[in-house]
C-alpha atoms as a PDB file:
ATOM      1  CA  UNK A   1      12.460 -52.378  12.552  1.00  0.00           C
ATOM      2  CA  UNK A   2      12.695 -49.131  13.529  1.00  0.00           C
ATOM      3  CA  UNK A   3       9.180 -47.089  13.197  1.00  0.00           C
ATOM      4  CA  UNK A   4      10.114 -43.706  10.800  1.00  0.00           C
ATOM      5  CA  UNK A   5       9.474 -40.508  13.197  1.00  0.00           C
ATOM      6  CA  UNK A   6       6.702 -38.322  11.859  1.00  0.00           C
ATOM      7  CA  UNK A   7       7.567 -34.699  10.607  1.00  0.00           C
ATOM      8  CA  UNK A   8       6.023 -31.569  13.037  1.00  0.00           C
ATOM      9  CA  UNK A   9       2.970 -29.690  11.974  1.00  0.00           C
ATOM     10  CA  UNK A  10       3.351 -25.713  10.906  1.00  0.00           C
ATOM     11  CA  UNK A  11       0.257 -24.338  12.152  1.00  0.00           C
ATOM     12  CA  UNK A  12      -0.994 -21.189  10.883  1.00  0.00           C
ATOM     13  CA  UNK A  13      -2.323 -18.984  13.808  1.00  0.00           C
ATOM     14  CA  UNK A  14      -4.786 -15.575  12.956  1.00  0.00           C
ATOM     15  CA  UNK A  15      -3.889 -12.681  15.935  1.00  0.00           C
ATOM     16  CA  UNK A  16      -6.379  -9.913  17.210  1.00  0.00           C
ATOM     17  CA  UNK A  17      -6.400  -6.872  14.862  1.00  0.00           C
ATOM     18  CA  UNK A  18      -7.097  -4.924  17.744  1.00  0.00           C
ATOM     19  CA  UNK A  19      -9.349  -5.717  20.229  1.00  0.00           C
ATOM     20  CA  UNK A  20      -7.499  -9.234  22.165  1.00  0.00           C
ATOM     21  CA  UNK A  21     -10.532 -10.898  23.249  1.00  0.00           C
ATOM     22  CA  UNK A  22     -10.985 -12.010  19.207  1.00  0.00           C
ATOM     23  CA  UNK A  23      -8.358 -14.774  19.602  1.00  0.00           C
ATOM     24  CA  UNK A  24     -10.073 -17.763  19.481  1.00  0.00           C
ATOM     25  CA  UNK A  25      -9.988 -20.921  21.846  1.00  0.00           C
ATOM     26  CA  UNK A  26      -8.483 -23.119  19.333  1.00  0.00           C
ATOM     27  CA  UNK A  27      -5.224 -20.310  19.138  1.00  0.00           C
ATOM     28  CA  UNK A  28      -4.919 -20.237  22.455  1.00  0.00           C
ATOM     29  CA  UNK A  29      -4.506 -24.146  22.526  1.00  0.00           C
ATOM     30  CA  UNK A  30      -2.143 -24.695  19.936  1.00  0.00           C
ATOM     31  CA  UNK A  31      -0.196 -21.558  21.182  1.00  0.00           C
ATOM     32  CA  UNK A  32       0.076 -23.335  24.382  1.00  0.00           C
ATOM     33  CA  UNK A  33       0.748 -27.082  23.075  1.00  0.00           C
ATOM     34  CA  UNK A  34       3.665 -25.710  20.302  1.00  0.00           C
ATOM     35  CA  UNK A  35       7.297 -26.503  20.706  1.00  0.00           C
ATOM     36  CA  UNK A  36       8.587 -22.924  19.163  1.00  0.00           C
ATOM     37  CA  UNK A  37       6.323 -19.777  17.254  1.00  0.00           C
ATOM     38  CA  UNK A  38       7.649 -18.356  14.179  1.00  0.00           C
ATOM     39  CA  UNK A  39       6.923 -14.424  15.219  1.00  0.00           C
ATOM     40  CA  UNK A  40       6.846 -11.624  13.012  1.00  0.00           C
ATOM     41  CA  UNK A  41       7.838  -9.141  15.994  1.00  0.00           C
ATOM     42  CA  UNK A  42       8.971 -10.650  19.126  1.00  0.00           C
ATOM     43  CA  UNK A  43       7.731  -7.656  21.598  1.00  0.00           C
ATOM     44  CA  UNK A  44       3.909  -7.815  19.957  1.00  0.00           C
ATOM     45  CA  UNK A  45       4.002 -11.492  20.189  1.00  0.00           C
ATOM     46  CA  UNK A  46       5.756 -11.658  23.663  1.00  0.00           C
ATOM     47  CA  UNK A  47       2.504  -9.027  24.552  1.00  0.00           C
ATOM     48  CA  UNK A  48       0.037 -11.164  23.601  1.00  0.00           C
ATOM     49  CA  UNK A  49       1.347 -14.300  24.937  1.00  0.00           C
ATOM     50  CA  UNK A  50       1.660 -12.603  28.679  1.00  0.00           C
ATOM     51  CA  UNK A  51      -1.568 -11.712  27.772  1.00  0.00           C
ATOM     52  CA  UNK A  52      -2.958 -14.955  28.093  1.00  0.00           C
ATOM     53  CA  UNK A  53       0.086 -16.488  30.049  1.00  0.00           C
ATOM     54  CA  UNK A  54       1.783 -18.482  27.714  1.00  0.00           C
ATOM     55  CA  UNK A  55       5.414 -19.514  27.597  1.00  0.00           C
ATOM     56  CA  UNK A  56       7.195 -20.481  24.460  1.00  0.00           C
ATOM     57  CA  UNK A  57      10.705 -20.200  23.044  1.00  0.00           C
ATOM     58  CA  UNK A  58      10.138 -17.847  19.874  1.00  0.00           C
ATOM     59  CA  UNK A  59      12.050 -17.669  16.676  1.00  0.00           C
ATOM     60  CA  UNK A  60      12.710 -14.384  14.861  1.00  0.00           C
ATOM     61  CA  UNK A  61      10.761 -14.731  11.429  1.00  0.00           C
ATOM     62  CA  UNK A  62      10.090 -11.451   9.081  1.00  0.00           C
ATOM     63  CA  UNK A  63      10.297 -10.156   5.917  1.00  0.00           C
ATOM     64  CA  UNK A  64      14.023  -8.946   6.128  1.00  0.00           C
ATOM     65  CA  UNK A  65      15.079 -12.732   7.645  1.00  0.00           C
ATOM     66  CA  UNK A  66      12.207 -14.910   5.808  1.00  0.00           C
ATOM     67  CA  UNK A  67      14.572 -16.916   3.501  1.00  0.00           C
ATOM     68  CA  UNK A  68      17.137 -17.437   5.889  1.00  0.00           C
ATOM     69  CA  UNK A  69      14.941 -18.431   8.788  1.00  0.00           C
ATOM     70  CA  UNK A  70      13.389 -20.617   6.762  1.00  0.00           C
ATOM     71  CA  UNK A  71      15.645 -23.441   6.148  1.00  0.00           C
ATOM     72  CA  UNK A  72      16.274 -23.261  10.041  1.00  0.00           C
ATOM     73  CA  UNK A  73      12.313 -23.790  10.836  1.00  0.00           C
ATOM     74  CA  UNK A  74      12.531 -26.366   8.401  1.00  0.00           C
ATOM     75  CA  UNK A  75      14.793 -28.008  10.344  1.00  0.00           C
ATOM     76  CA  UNK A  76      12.565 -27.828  13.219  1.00  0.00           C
ATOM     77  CA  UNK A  77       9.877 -29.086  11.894  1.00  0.00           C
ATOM     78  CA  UNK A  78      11.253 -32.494  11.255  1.00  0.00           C
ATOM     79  CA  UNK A  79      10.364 -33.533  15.002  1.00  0.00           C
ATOM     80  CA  UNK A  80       8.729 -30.007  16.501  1.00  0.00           C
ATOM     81  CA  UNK A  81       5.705 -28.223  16.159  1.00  0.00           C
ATOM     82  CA  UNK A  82       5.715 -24.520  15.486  1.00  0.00           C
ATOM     83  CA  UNK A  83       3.347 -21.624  15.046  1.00  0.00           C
ATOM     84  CA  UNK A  84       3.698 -19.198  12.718  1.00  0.00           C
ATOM     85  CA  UNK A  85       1.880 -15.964  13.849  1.00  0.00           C
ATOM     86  CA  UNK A  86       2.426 -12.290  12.224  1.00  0.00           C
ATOM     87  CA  UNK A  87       1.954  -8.913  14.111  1.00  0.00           C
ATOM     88  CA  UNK A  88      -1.787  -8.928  13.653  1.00  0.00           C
ATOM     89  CA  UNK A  89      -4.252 -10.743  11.299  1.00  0.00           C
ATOM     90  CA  UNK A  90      -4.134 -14.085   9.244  1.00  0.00           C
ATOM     91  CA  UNK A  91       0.118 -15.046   8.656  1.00  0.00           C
ATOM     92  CA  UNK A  92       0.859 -14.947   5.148  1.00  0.00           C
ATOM     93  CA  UNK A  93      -2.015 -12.342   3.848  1.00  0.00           C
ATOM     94  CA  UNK A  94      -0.064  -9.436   3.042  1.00  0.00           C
ATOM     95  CA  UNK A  95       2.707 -10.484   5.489  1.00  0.00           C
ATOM     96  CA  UNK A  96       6.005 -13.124   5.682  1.00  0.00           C
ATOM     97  CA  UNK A  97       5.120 -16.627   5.371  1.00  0.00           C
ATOM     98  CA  UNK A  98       4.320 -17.797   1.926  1.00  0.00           C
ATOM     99  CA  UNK A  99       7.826 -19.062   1.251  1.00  0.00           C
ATOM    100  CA  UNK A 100       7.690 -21.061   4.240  1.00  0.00           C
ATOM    101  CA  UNK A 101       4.406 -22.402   3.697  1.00  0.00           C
ATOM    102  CA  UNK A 102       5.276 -23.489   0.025  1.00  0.00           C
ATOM    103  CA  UNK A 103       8.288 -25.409   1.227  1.00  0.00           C
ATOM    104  CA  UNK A 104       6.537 -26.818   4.097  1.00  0.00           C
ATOM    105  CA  UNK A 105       4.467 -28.709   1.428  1.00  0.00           C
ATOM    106  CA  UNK A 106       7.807 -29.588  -1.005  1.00  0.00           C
ATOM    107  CA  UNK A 107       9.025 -31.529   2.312  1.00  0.00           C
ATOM    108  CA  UNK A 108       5.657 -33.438   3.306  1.00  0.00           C
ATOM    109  CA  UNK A 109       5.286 -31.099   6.179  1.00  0.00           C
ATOM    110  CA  UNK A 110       1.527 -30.643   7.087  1.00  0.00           C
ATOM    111  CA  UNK A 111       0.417 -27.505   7.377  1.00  0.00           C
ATOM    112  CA  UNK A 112      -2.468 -26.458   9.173  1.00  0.00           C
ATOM    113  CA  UNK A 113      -4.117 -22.915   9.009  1.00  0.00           C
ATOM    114  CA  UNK A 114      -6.695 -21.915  12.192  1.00  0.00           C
ATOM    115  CA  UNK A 115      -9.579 -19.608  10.961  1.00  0.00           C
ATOM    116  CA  UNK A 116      -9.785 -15.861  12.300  1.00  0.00           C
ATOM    117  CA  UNK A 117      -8.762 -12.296  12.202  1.00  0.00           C
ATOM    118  CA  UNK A 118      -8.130 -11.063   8.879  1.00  0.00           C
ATOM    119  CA  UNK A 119      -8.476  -6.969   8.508  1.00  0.00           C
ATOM    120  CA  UNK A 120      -9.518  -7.094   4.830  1.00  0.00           C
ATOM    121  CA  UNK A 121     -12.149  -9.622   5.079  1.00  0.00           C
ATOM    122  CA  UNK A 122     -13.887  -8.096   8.540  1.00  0.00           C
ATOM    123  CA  UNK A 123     -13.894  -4.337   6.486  1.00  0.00           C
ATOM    124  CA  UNK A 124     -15.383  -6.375   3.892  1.00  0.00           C
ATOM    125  CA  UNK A 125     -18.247  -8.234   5.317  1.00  0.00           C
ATOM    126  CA  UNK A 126     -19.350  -4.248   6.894  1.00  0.00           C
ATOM    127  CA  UNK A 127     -18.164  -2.402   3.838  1.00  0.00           C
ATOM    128  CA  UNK A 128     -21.752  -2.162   2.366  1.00  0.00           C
ATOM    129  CA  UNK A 129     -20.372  -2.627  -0.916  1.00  0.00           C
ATOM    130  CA  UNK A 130     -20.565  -6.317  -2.950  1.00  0.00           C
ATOM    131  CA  UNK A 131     -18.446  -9.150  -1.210  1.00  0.00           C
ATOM    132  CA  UNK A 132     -19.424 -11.606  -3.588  1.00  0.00           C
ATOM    133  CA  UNK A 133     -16.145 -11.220  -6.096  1.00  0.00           C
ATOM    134  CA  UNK A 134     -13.672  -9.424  -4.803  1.00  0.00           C
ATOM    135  CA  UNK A 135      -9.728  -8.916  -5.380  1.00  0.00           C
ATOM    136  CA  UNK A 136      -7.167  -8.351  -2.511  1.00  0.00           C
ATOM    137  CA  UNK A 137      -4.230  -6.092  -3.447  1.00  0.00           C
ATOM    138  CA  UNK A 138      -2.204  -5.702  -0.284  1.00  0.00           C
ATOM    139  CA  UNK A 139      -0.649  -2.058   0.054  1.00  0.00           C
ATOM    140  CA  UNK A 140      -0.607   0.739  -2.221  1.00  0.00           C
ATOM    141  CA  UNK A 141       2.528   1.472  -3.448  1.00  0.00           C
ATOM    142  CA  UNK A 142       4.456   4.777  -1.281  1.00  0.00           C
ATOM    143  CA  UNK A 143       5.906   5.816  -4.709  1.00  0.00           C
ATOM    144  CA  UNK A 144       3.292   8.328  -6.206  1.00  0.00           C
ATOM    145  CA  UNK A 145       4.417   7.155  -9.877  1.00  0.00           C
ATOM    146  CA  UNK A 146       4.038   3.819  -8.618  1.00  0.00           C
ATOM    147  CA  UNK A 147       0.551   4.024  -6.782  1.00  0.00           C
ATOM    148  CA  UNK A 148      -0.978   6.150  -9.765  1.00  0.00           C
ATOM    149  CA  UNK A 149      -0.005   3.082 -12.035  1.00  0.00           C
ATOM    150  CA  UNK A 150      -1.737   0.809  -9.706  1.00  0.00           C
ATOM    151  CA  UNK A 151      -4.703   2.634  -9.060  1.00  0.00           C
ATOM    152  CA  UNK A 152      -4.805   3.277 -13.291  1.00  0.00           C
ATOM    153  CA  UNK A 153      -4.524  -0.595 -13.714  1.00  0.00           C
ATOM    154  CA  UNK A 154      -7.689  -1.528 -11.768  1.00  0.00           C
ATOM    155  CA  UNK A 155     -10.025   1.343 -13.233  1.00  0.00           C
ATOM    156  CA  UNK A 156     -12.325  -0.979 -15.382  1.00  0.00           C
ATOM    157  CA  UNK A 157     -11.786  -4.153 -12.389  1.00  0.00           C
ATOM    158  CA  UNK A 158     -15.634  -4.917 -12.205  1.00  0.00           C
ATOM    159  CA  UNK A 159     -14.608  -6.916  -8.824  1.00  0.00           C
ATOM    160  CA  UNK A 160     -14.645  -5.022  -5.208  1.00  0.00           C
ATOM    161  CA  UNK A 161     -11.175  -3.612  -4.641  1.00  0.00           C
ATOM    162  CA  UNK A 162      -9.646  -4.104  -1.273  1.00  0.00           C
ATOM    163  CA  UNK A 163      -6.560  -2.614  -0.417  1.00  0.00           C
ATOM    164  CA  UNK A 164      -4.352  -1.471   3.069  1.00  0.00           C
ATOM    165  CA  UNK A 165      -2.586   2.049   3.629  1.00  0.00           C
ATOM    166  CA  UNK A 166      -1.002   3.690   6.238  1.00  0.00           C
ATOM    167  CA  UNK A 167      -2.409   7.055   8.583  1.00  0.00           C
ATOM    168  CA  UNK A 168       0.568   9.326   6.948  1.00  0.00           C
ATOM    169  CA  UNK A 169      -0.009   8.180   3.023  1.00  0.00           C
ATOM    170  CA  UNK A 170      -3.711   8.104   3.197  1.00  0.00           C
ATOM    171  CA  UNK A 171      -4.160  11.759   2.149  1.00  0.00           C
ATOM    172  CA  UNK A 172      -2.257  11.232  -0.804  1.00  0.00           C
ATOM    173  CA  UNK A 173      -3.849   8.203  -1.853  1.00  0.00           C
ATOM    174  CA  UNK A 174      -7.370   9.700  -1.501  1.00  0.00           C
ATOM    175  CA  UNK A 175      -6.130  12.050  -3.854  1.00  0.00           C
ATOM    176  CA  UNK A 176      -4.937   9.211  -6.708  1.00  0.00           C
ATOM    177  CA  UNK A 177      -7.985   7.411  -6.351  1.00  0.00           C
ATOM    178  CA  UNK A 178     -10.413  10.417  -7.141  1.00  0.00           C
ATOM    179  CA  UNK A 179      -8.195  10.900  -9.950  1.00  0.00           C
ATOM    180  CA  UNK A 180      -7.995   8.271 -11.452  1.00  0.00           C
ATOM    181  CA  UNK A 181     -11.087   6.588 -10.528  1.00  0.00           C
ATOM    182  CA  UNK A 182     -13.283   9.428 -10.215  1.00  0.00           C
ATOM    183  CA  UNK A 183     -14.699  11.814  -7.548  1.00  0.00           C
ATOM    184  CA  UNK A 184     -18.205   9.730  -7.603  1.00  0.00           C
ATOM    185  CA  UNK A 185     -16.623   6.105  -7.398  1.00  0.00           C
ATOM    186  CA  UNK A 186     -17.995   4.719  -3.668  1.00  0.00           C
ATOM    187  CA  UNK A 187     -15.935   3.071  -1.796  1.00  0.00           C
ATOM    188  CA  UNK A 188     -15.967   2.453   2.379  1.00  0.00           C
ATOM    189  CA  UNK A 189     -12.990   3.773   4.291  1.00  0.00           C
ATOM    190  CA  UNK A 190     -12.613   1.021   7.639  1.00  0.00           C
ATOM    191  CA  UNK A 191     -10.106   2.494  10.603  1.00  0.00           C
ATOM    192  CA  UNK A 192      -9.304   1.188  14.123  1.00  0.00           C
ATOM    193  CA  UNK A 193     -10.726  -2.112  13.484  1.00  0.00           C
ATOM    194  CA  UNK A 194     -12.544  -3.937  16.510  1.00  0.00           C
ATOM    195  CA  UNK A 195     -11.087  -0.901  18.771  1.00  0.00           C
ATOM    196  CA  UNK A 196     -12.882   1.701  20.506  1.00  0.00           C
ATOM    197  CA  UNK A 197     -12.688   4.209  18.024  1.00  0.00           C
ATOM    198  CA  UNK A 198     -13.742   1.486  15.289  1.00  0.00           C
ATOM    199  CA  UNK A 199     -15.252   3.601  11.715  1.00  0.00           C
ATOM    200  CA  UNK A 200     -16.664   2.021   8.959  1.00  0.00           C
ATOM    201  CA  UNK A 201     -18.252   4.458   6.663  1.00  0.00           C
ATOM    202  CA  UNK A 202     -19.600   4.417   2.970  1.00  0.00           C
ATOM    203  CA  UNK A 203     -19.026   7.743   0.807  1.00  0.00           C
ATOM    204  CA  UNK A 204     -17.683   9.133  -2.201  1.00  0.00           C
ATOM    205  CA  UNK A 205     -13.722   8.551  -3.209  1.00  0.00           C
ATOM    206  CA  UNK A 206     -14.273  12.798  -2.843  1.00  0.00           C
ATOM    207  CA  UNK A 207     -15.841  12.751  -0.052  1.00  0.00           C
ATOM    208  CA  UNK A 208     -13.173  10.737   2.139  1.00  0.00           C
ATOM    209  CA  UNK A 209     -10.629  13.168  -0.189  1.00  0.00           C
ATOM    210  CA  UNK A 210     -11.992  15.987   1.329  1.00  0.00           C
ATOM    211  CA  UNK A 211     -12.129  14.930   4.863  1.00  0.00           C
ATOM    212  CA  UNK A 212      -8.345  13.913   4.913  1.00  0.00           C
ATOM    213  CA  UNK A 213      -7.281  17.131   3.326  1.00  0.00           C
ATOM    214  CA  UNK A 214      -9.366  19.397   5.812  1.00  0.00           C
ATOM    215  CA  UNK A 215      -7.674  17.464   8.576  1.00  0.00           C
ATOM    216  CA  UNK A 216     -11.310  16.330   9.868  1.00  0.00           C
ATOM    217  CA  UNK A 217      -9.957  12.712  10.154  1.00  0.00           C
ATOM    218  CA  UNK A 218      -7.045  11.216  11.580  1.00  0.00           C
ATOM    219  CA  UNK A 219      -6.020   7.753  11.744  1.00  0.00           C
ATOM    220  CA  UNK A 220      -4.029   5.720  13.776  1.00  0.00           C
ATOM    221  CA  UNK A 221      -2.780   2.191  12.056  1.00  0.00           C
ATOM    222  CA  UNK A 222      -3.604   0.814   9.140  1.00  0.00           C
ATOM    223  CA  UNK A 223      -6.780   1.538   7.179  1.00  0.00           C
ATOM    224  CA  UNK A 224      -8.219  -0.544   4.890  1.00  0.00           C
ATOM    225  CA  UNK A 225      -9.970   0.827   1.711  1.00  0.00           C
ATOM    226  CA  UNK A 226     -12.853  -1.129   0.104  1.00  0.00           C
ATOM    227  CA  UNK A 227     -13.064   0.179  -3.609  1.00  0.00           C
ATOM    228  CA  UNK A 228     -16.260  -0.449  -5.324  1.00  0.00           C
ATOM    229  CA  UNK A 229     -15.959  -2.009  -9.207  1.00  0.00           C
ATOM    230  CA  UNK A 230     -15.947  -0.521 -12.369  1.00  0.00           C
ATOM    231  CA  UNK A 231     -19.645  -0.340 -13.739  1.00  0.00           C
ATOM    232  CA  UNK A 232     -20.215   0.194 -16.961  1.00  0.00           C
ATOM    233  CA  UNK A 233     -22.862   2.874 -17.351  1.00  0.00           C
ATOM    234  CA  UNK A 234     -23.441   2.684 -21.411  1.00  0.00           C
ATOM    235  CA  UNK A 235     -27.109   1.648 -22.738  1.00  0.00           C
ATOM    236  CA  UNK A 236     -27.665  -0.812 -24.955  1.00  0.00           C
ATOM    237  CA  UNK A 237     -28.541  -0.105 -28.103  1.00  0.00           C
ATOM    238  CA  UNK A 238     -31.972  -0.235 -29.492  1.00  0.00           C
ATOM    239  CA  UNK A 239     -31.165  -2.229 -33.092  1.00  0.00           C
ATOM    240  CA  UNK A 240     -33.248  -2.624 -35.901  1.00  0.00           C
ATOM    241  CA  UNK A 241     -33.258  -6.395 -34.805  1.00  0.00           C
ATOM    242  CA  UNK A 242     -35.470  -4.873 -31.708  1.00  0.00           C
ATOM    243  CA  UNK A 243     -37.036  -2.488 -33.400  1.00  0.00           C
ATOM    244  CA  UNK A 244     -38.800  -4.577 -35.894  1.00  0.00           C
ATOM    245  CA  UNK A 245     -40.001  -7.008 -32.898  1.00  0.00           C
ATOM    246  CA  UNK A 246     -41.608  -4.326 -31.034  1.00  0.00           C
ATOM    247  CA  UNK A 247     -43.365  -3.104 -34.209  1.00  0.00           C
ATOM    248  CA  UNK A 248     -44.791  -6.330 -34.783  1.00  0.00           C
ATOM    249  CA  UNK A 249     -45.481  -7.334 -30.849  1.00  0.00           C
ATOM    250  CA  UNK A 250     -47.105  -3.346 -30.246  1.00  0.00           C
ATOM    251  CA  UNK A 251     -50.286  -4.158 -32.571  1.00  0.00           C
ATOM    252  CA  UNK A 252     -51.006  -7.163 -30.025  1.00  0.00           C
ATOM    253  CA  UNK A 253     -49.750  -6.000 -27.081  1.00  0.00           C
ATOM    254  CA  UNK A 254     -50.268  -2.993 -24.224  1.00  0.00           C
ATOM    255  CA  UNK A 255     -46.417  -0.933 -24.257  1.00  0.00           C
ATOM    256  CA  UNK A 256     -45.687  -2.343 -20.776  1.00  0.00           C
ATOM    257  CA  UNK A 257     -45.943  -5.660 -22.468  1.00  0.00           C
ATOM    258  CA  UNK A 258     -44.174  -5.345 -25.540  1.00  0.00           C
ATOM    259  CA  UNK A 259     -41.134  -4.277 -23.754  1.00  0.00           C
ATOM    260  CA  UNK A 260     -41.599  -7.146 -21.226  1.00  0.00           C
ATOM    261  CA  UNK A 261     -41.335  -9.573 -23.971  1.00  0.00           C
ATOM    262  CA  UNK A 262     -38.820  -7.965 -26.008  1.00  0.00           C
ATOM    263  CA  UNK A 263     -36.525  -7.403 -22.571  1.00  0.00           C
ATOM    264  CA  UNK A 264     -36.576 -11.469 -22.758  1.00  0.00           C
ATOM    265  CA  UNK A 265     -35.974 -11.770 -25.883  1.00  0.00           C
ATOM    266  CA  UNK A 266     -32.789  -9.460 -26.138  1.00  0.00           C
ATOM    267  CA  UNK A 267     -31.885  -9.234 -22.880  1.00  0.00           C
ATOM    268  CA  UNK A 268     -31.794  -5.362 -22.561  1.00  0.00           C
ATOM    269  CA  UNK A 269     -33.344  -3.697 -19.931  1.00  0.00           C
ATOM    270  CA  UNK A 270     -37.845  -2.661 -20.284  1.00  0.00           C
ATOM    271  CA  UNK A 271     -37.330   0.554 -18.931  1.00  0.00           C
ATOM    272  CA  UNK A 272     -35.589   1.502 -21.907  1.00  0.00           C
ATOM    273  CA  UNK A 273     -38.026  -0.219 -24.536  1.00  0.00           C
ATOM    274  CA  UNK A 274     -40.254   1.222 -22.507  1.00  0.00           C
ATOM    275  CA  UNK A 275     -39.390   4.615 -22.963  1.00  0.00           C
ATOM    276  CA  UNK A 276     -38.650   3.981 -26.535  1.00  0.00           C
ATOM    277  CA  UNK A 277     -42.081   2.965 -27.237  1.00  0.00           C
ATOM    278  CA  UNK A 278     -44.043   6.339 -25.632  1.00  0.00           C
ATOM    279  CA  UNK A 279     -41.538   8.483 -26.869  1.00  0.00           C
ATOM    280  CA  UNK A 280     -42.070   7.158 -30.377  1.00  0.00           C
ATOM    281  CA  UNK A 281     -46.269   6.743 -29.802  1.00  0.00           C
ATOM    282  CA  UNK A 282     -46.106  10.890 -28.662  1.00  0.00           C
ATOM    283  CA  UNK A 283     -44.108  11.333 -31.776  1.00  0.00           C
ATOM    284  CA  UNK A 284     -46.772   9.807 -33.747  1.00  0.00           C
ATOM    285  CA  UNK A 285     -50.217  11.702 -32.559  1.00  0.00           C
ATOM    286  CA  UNK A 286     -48.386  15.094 -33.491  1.00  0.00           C
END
């Protein structure tokens, strides 16, 4: 009985987003062990595999080609192993690959993704701004219309905002954002990513605005913008509810510690009970 040949693997292989000594060990392994790479652009991927002296047959695979080229890796993959690698960065965030990927797992292929470079999440670990919940949105639209939609529909997002745009759109984009979001909304502009000339910086939407437009930053590649979440700014209300259990806590209590308790209670903030309290004890002694 004849033993049933075992499908390839598709492995999914991060590239430097700049600086080439970020490939890992593990890339350079499998990069060297593949039958065929699935390459975004075959003279940035025949670069980095002179680079580090690797030889492989590579197949043409991007966004123009991706359903096409498919079915023919597909084929492949029924006795070869291939790599799938984009121009820079994690395959399939923000770039050709998810179609594959998808039908890779419709067939029984295994797929298997190798951590490391990934612009958004390296601007976001530095970004200084929460990286707890965040939401990736890829490029801005080039269509003003279009972007100032976009940039409308995530106004009130309480999540970080993380998007990519280009060195000759950026000025325009700046512009949207304060906008629509605001002059005051912080956010952390990241350019030239593990390079040289690598800037990370923390401001105001304006701020970054009104660099761009006095032509006191330019950019080469892409940048990726780190958009701080909506926060809603609006007190709560002191209600009658509260009211009445401060005036019966005050008699028993100092102020700090009637607004303490009452803070618990309600779950609004002391400060403002706080303030409340004096404001309404000055009333009274006039």
């Amino acid at each position: 009985m004849k033993k049933k040949k075992k499908n390839g693997k598709l492995f999914i292989v991060p590239t430097p987003i700049g600086n080439m000594k970020d490939i890992t060990y593990r890339a350079i392994k499998v990069l060297n062990k593949i039958d065929y790479i699935a390459s975004e652009n075959y003279k940035i991927t025949l670069k980095l595999l002179n680079k580090f002296n690797i030889k492989k047959k590579i197949i043409s695979f991007h966004k123009y080609n991706e359903h096409k080229n498919t079915n023919l890796i597909i084929k492949k993959l029924k006795n070869k192993n291939i790599a799938l690698i984009s121009n820079a960065g994690t395959p399939t965030i923000n770039d050709p690959g998810f179609i594959l990927v998808k039908k890779c797992h419709k067939k029984k292929i295994k797929v298997v993704p190798l951590p490391g470079a990934c612009a958004a999440i390296t601007a976001l670990s530095a970004s200084g701004i929460p990286s707890n919940k965040f939401c990736f949105e890829g490029f801005l639209p080039s269509q003003e219309k279009k972007r100032c939609n976009t940039i409308k529909k995530i106004k009130f997002e309480k999540r970080t905002i993380i998007f990519y745009e280009s060195p000759h759109r950026i000025k325009k984009s700046l512009k949207n954002i304060v906008e629509k979001l605001g002059p005051l909304r912080k956010m952390t502009l990241a350019r030239e990513l593990t390079k040289y000339w690598e800037s990370i910086k923390l401001q105001t939407a304006y701020y970054f605005f009104k660099k761009y437009k006095n032509n006191s930053l330019i950019c080469k590649g892409e940048i990726v913008l780190i958009i701080s979440g909506y926060k809603n700014k609006k007190k709560k209300k002191i209600s009658k509810k509260i009211k009445k259990t401060l005036y019966i806590l005050k008699p028993l209590l100092s102020l700090t510690k009637t607004a303490l308790v009452t803070s618990k209670i309600y779950n609004i903030k002391k400060n403002s009970l706080y303030k409340y309290l004096l404001k309404k004890q000055n009333n009274d002694k006039k």
